[in-house]
C-alpha atoms as a PDB file:
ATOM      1  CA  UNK A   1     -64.263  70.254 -23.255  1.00  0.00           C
ATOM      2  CA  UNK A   2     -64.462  73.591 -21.217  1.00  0.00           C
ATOM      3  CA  UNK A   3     -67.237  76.538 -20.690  1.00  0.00           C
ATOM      4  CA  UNK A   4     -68.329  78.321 -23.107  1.00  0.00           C
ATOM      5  CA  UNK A   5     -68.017  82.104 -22.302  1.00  0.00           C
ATOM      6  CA  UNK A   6     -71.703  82.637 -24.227  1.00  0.00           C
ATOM      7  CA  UNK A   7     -73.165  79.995 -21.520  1.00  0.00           C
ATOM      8  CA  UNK A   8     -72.232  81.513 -19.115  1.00  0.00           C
ATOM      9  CA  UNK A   9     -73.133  84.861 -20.485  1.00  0.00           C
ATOM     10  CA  UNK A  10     -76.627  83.250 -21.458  1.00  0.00           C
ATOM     11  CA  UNK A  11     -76.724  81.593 -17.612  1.00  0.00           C
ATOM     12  CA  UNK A  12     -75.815  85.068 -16.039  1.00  0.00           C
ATOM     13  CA  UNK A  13     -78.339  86.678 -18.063  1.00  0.00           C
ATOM     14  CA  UNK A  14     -81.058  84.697 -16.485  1.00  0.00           C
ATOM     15  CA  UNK A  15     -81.936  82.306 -19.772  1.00  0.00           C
ATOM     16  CA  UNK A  16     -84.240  79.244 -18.432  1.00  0.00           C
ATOM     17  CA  UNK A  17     -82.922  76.775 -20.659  1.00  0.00           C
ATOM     18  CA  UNK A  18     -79.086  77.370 -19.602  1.00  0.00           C
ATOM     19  CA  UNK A  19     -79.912  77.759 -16.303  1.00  0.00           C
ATOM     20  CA  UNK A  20     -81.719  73.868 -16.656  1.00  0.00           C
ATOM     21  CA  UNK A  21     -78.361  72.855 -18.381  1.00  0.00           C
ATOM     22  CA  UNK A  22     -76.103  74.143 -15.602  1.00  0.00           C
ATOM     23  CA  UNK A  23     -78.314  72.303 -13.006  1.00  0.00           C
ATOM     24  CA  UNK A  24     -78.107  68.705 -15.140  1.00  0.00           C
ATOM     25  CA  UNK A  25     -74.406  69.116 -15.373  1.00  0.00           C
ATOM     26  CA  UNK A  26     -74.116  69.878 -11.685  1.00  0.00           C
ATOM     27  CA  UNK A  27     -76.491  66.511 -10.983  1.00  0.00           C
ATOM     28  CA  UNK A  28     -75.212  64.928 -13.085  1.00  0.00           C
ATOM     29  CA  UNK A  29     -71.369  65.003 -12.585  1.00  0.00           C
ATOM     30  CA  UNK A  30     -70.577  66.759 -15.610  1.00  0.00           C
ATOM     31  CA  UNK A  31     -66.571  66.874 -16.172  1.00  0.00           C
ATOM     32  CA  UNK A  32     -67.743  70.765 -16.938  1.00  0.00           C
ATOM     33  CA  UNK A  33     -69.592  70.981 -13.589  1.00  0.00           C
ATOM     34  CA  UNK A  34     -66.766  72.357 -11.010  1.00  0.00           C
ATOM     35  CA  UNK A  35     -65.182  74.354 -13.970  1.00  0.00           C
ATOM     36  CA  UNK A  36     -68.755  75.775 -14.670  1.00  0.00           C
ATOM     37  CA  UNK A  37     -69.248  76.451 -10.517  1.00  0.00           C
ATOM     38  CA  UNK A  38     -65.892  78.199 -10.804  1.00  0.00           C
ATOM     39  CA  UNK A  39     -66.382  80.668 -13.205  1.00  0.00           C
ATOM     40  CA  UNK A  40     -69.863  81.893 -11.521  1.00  0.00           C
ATOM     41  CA  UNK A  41     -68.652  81.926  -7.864  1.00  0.00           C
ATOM     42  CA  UNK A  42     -67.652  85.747  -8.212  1.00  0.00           C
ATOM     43  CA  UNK A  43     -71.167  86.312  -8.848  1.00  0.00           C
ATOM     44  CA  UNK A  44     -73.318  84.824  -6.294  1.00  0.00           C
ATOM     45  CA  UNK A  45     -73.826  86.121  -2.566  1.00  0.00           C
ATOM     46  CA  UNK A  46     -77.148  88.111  -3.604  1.00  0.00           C
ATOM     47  CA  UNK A  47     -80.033  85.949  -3.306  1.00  0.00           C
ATOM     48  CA  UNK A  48     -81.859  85.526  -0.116  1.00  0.00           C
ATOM     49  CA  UNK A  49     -81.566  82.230   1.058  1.00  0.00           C
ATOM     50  CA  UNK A  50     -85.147  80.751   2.463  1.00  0.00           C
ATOM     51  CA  UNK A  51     -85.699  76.909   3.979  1.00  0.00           C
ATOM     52  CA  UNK A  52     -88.779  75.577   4.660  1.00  0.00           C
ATOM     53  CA  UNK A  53     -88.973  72.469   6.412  1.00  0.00           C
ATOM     54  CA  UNK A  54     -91.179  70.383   8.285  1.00  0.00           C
ATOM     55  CA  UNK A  55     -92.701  66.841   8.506  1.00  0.00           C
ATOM     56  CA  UNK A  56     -94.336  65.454   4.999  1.00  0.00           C
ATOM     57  CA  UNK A  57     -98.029  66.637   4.566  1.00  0.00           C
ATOM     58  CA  UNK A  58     -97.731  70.162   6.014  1.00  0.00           C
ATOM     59  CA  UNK A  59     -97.881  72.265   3.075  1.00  0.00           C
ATOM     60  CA  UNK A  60     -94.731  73.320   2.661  1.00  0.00           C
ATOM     61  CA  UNK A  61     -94.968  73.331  -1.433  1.00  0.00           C
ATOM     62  CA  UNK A  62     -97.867  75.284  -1.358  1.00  0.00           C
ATOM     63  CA  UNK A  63     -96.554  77.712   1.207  1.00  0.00           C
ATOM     64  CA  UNK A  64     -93.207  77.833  -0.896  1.00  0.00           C
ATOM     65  CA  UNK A  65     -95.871  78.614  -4.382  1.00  0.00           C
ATOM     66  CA  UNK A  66     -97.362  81.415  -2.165  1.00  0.00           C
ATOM     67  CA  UNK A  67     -94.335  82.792  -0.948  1.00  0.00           C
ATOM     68  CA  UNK A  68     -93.249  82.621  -4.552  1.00  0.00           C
ATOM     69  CA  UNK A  69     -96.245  84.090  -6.082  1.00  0.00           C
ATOM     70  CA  UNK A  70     -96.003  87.250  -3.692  1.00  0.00           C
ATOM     71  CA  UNK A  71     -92.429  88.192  -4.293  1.00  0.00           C
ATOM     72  CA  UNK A  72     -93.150  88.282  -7.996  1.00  0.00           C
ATOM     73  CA  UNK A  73     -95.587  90.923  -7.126  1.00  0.00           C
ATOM     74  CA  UNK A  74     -92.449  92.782  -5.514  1.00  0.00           C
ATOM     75  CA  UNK A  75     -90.764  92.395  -8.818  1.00  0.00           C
ATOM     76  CA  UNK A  76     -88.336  89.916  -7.331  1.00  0.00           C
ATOM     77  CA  UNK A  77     -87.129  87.015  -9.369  1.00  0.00           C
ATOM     78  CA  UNK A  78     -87.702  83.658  -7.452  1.00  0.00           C
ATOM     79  CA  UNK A  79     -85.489  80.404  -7.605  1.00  0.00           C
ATOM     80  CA  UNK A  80     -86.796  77.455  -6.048  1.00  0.00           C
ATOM     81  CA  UNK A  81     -85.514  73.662  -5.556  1.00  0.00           C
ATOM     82  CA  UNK A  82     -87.817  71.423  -4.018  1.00  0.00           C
ATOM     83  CA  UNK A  83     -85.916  68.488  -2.785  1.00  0.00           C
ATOM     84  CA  UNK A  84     -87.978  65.191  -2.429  1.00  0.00           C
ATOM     85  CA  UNK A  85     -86.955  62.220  -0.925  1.00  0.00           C
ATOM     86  CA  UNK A  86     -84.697  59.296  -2.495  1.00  0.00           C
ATOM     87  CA  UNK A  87     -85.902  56.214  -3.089  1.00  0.00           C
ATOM     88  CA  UNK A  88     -83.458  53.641  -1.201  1.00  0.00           C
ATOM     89  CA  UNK A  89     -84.725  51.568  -4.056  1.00  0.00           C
ATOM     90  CA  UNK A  90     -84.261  52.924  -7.623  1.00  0.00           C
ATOM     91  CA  UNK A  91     -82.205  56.557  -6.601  1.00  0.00           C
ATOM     92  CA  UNK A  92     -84.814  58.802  -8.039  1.00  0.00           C
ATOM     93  CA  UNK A  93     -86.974  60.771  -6.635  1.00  0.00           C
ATOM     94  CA  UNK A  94     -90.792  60.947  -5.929  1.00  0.00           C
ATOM     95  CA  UNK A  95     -90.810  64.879  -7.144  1.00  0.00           C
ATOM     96  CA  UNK A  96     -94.462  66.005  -6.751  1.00  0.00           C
ATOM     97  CA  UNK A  97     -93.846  69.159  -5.429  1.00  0.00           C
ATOM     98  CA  UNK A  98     -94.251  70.696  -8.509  1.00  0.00           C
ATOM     99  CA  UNK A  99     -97.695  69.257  -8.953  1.00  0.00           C
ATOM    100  CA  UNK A 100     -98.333  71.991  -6.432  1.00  0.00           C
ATOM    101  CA  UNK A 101     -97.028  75.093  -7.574  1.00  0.00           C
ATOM    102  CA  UNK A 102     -99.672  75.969 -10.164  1.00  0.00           C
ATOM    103  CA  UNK A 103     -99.495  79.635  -9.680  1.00  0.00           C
ATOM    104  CA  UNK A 104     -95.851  80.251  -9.686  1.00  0.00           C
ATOM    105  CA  UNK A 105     -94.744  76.985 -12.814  1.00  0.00           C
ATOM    106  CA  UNK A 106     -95.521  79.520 -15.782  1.00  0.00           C
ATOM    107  CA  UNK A 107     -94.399  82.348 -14.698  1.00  0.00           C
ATOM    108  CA  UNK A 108     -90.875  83.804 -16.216  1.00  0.00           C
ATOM    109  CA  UNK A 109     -89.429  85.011 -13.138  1.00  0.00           C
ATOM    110  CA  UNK A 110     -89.800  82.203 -11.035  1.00  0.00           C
ATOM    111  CA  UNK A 111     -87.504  78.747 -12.093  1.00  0.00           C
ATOM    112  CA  UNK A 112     -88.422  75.639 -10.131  1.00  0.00           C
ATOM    113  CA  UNK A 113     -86.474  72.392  -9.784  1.00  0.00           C
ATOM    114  CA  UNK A 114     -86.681  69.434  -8.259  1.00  0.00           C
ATOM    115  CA  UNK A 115     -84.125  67.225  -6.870  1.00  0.00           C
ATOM    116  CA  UNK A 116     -83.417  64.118  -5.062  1.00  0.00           C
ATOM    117  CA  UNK A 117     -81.797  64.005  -1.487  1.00  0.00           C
ATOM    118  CA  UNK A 118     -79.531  61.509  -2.886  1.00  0.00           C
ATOM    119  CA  UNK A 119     -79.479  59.831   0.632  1.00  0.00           C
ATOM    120  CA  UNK A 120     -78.634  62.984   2.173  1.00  0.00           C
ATOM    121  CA  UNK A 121     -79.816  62.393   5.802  1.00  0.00           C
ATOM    122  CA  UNK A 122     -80.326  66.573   6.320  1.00  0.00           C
ATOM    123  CA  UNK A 123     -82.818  66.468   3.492  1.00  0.00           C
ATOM    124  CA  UNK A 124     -80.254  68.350   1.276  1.00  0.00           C
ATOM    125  CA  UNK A 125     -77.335  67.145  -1.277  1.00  0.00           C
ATOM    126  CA  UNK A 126     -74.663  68.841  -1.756  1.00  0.00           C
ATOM    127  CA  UNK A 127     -76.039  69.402  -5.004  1.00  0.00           C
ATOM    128  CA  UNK A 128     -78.999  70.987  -4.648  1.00  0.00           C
ATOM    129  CA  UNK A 129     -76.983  73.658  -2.447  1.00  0.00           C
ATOM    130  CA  UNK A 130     -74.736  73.973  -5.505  1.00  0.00           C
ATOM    131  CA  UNK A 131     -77.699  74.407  -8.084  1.00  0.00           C
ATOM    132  CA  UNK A 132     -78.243  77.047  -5.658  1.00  0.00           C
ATOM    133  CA  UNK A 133     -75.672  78.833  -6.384  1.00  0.00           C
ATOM    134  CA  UNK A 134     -76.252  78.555  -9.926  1.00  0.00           C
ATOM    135  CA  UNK A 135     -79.911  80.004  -9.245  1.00  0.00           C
ATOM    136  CA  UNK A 136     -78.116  82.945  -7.269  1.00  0.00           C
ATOM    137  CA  UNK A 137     -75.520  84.002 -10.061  1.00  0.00           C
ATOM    138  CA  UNK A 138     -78.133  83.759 -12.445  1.00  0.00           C
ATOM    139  CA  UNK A 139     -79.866  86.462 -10.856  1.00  0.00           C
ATOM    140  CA  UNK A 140     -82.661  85.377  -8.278  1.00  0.00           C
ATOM    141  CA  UNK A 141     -83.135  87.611  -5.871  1.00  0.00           C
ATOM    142  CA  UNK A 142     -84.859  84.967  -3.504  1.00  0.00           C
ATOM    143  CA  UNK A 143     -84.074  81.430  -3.249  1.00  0.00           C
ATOM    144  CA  UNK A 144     -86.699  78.963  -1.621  1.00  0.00           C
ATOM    145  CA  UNK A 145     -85.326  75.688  -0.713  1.00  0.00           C
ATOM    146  CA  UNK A 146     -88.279  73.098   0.436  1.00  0.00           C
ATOM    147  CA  UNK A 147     -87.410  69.792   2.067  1.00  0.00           C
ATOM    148  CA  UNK A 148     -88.675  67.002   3.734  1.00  0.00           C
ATOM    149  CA  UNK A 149     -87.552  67.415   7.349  1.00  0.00           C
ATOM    150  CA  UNK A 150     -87.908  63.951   9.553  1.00  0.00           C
ATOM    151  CA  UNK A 151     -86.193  65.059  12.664  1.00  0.00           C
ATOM    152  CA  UNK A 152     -82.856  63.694  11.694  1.00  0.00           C
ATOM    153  CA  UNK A 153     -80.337  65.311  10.910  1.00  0.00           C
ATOM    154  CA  UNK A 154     -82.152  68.889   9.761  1.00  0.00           C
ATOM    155  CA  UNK A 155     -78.729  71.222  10.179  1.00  0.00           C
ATOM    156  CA  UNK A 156     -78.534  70.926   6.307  1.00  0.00           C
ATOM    157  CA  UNK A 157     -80.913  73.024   5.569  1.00  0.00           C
ATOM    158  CA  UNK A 158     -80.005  75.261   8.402  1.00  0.00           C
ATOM    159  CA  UNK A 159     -76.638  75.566   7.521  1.00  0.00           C
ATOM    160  CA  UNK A 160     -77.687  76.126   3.793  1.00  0.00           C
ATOM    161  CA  UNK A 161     -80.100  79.011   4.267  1.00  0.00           C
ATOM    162  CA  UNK A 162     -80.211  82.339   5.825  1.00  0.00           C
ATOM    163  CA  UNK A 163     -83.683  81.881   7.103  1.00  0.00           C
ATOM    164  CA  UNK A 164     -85.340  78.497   7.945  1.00  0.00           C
ATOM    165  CA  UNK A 165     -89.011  78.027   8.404  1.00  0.00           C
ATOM    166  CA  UNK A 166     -90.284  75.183  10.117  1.00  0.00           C
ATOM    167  CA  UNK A 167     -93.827  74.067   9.206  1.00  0.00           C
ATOM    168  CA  UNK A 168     -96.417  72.667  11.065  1.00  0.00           C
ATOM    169  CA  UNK A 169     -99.610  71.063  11.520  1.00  0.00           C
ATOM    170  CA  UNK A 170    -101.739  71.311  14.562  1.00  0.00           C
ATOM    171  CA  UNK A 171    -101.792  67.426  14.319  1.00  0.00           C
ATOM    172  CA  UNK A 172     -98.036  67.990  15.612  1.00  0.00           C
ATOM    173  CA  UNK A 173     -99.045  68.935  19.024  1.00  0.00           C
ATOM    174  CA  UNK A 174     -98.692  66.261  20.746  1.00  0.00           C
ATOM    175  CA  UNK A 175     -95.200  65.382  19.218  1.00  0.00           C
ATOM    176  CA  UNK A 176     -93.852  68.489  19.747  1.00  0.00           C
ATOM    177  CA  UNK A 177     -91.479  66.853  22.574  1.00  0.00           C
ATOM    178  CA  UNK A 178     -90.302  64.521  20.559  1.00  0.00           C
ATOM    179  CA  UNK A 179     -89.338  66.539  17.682  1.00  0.00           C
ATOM    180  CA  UNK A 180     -87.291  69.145  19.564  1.00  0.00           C
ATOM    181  CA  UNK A 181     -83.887  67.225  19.415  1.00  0.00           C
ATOM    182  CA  UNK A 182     -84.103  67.805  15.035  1.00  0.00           C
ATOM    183  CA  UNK A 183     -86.764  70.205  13.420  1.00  0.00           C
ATOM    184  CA  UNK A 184     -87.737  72.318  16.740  1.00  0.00           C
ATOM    185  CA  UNK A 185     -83.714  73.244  17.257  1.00  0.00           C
ATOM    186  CA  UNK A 186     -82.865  74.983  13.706  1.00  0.00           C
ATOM    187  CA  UNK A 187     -86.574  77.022  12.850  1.00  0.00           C
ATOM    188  CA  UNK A 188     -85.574  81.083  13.078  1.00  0.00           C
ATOM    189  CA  UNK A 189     -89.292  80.746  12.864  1.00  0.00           C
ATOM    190  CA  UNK A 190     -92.488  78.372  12.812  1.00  0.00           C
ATOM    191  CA  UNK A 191     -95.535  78.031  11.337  1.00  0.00           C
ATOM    192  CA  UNK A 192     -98.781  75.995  12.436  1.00  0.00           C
ATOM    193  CA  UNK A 193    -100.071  75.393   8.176  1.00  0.00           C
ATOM    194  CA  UNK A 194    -103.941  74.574   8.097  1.00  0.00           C
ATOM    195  CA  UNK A 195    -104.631  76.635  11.414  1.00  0.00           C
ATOM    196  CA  UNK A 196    -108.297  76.387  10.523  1.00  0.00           C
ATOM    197  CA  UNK A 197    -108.260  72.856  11.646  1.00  0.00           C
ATOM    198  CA  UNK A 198    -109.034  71.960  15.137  1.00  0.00           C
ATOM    199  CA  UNK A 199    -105.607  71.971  17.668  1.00  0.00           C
ATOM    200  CA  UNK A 200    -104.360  75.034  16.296  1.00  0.00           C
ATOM    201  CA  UNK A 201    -104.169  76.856  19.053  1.00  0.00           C
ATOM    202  CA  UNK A 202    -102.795  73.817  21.370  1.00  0.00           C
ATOM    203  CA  UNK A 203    -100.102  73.462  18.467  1.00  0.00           C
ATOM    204  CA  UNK A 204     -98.934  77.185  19.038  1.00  0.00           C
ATOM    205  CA  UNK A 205     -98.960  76.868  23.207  1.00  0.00           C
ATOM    206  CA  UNK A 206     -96.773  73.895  22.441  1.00  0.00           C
ATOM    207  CA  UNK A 207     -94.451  74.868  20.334  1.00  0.00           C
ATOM    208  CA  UNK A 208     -94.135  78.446  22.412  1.00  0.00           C
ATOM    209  CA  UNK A 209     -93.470  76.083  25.752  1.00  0.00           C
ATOM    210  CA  UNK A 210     -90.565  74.147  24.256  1.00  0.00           C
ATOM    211  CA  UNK A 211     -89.216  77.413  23.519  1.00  0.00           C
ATOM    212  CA  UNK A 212     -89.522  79.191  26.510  1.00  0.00           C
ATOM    213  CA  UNK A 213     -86.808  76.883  27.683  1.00  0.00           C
ATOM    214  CA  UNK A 214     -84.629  77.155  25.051  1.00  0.00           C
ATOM    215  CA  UNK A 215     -81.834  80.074  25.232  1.00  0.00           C
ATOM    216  CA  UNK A 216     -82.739  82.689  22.067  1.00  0.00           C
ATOM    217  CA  UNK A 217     -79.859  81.888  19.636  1.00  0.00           C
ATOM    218  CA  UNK A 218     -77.718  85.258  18.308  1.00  0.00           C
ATOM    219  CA  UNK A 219     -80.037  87.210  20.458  1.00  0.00           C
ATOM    220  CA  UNK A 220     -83.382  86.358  18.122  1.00  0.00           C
ATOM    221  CA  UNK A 221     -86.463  84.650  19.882  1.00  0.00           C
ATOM    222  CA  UNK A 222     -88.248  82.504  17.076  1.00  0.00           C
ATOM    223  CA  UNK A 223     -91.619  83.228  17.004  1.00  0.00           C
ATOM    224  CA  UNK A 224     -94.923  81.142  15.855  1.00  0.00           C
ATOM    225  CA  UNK A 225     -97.162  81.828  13.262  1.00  0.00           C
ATOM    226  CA  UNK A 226    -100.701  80.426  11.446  1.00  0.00           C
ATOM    227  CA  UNK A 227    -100.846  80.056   7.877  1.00  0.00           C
ATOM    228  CA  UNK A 228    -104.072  78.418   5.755  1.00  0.00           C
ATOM    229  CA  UNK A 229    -101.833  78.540   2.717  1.00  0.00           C
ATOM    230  CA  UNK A 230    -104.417  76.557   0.703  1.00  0.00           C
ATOM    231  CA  UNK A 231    -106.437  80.013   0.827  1.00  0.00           C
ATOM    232  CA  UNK A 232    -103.179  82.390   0.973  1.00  0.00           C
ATOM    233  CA  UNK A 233    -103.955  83.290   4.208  1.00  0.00           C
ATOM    234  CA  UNK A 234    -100.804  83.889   6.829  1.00  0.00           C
ATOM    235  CA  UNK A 235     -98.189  84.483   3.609  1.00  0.00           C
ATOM    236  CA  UNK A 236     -97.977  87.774   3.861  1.00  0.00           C
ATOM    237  CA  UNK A 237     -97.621  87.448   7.415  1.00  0.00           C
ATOM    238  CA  UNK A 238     -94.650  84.633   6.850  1.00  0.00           C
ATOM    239  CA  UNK A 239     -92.996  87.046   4.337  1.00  0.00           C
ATOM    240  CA  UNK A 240     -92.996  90.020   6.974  1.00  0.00           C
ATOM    241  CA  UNK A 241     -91.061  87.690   9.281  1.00  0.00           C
ATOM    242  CA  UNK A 242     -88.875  86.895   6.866  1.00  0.00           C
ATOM    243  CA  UNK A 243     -87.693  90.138   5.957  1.00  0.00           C
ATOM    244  CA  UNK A 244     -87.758  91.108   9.774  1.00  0.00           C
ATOM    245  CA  UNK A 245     -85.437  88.322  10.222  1.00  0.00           C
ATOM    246  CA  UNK A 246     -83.374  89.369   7.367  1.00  0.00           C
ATOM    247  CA  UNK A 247     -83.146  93.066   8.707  1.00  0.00           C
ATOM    248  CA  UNK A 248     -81.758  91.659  12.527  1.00  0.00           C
ATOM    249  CA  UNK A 249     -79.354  89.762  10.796  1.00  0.00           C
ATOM    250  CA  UNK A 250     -77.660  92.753   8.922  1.00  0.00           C
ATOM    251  CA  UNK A 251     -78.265  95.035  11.895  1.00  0.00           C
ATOM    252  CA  UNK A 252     -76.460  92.690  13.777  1.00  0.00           C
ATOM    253  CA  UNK A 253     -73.618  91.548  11.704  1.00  0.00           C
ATOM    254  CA  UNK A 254     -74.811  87.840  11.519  1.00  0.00           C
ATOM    255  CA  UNK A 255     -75.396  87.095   7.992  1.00  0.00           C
ATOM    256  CA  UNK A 256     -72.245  87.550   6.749  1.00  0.00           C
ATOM    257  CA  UNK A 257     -71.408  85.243   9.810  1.00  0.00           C
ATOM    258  CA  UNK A 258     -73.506  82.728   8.808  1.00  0.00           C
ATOM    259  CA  UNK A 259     -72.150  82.938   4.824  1.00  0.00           C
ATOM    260  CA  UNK A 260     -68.500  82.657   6.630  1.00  0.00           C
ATOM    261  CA  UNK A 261     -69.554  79.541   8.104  1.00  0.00           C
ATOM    262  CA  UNK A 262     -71.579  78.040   4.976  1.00  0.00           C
ATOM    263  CA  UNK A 263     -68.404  78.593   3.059  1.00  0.00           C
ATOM    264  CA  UNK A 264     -66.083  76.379   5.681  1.00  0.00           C
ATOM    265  CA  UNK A 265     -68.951  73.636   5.925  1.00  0.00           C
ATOM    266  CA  UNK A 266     -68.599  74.068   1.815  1.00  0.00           C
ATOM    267  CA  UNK A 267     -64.799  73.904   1.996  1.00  0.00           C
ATOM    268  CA  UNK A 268     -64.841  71.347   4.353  1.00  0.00           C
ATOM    269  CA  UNK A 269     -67.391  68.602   2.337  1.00  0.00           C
ATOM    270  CA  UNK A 270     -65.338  69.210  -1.123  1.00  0.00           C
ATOM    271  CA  UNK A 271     -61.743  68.491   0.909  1.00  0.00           C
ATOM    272  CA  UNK A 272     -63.738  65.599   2.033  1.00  0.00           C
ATOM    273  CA  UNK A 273     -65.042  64.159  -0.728  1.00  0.00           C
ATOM    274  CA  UNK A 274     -61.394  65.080  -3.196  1.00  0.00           C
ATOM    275  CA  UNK A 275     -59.467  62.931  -0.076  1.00  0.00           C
ATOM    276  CA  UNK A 276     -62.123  59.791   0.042  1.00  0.00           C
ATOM    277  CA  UNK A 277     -61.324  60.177  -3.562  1.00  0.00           C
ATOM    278  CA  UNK A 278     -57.638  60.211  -3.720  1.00  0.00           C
ATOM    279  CA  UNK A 279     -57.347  58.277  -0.372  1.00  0.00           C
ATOM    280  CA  UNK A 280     -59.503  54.684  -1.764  1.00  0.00           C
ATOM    281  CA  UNK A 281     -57.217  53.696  -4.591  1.00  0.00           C
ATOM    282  CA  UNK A 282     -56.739  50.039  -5.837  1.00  0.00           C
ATOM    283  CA  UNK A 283     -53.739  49.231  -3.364  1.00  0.00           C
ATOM    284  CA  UNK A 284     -55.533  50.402  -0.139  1.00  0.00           C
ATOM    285  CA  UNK A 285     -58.492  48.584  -1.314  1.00  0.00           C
ATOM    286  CA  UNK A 286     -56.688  45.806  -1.823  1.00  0.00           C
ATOM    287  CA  UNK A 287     -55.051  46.006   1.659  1.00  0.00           C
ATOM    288  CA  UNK A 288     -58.164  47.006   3.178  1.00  0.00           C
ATOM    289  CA  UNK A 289     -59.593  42.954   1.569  1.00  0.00           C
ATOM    290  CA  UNK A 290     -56.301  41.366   2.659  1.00  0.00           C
ATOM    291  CA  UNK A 291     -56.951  42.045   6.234  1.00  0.00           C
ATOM    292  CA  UNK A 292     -61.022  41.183   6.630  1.00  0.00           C
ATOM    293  CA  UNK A 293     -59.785  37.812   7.464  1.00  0.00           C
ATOM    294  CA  UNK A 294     -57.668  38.505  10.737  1.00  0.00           C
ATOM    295  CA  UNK A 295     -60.595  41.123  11.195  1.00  0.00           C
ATOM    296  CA  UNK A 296     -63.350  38.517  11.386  1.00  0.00           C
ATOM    297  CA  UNK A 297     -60.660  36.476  13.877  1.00  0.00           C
ATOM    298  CA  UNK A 298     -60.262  38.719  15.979  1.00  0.00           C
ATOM    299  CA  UNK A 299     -56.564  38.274  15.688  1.00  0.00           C
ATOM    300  CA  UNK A 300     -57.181  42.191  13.934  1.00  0.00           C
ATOM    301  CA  UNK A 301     -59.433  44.962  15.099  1.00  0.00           C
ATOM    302  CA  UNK A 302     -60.718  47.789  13.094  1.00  0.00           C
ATOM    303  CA  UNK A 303     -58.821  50.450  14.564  1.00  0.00           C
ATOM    304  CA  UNK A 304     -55.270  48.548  13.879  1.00  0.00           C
ATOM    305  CA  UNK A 305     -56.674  48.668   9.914  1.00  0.00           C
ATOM    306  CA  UNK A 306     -57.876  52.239   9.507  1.00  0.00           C
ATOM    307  CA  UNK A 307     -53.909  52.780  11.631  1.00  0.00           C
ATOM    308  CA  UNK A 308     -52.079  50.861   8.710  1.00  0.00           C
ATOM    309  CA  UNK A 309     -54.123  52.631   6.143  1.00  0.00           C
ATOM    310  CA  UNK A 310     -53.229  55.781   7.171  1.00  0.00           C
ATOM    311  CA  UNK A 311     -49.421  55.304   7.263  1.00  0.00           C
ATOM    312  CA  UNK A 312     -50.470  53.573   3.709  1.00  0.00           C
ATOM    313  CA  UNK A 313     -51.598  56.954   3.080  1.00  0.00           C
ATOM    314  CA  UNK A 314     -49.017  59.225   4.359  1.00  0.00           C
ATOM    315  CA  UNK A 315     -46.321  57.195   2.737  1.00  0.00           C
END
């Protein structure tokens, strides 16, 4: 079975239902899915990429349904993928951030979807960053992507995005510290969510202390801003910064620089994934069983297996 030209007709025209169909075949490892991704590569490259990250309970969704509801008073058509976690359990995912984005779920221009991390330690599978490409060709002019960001491994979302938001809480004050090593290292900006709580202020000093001793990466300084997003307030505010961030990168050559480097990471994970493929066939699984014995002996290490099942390989 291939493509249909009208799909993909219907999917660059911006039709809901296709675009849902091109995500499910994308999730779910259509044999149409890579053909599909081929044909529509010459048309992405024109959305605006947005992350927003940040520990669970921060408001993130409802920042990402603000954001949303503003740039559809701009005109602008909005994508968004919420990503919730896995469960290590059953797969699926918990998806409620949708239960949040009551402003922004009816309206035409704006297409939300949820999807699992699949076990993605970043917070983001390699799928969702394909369905947002779909969302891109398809004509979105911004795409938020909203994930759960644990201080792990958060250059995902970085690496996926042309601006990432980090959002707080003024709760996360006093673990500031300990979160620069993940979330505090990738933010081009942050924002202190539910600033009309006590700590606010503290959170901001905090956050602007860690960075004072952190060199400004491609010449930017990230900034911090408050946000009540419950009550809207601060998203117009986070949307300035965004487009001021968007501006320095073009003024400064960056963002193409940044695309460059999302297409090797791409490049890289599908050359990956195609030689785990092609490289675990029956015989070097078979070899790979044959030798656990000697392993668990001792009379074998590890290294002397992965050595044999290379030259298995390059034979």
């Amino acid at each position: 079975m291939s493509v249909r030209k009208e799909f993909v007709e219907s999917l660059l025209a911006g039709e809901r239902l296709i675009i849902a169909r091109a995500i499910s075949m994308v999730e779910n490892e259509h044999p149409d899915a890579l053909s599909l991704l081929r044909l529509l590569y010459s048309s992405t490259g024109n959305g605006y990429r947005i992350g927003i990250t940040g520990p669970p309970g921060a408001g993130k969704s409802t920042i990402t349904n603000k954001l949303a509801k503003l740039y559809r008073t701009e005109n602008k058509r909005v994508g968004i993928i919420a990503v919730d976690p896995t469960s290590p359990f059953t797969g699926g995912a918990l998806l409620g951030d949708r239960v949040r984005m009551t402003d922004v779920e009816l309206d035409e221009g704006v297409f939300i979807r949820s999807m699992a991390s699949r076990g993605s330690l970043g917070g983001l599978s390699k799928k969702a960053k394909e369905a947002a490409d779909i969302l891109d060709a398809s004509g979105c002019d911004i795409i938020l992507m909203e994930t759960v960001g644990v201080g792990q491994s958060e250059l995902d979302i970085a690496r996926a995005t042309d601006t990432t938001i980090v959002v707080l809480v003024p709760e996360s004050g006093d673990s500031i510290q300990a979160m620069k090593a993940g979330l505090m290292e990738i933010a081009d900006f942050f924002v202190v969510n539910k600033s009309d709580r006590a700590g606010a202020d503290q959170a901001v000093l905090s956050i602007n202390m860690v960075l004072n001793f952190k060199p400004k990466r491609d010449g930017w300084r990230p900034t911090v801003l408050q946000s009540v997003a419950n009550d809207g307030k601060g998203i117009d505010v986070i949307a300035q910064k965004i487009n001021e961030h968007r501006i320095y990168l073009n003024d400064q050559n960056i963002l193409d620089k940044k695309r460059d480097e999302r297409v090797i990471e791409q490049i890289r994970e599908l050359v990956g994934e195609k030689l785990r493929i092609e490289f675990w066939n029956e015989e070097r699984k078979r070899l790979l069983q044959s030798k656990l014995y000697e392993i668990n002996t001792h009379n074998l290490t590890p290294y002397d297996v992965a050595d044999e099942l290379l030259e298995n390989y390059k034979e």
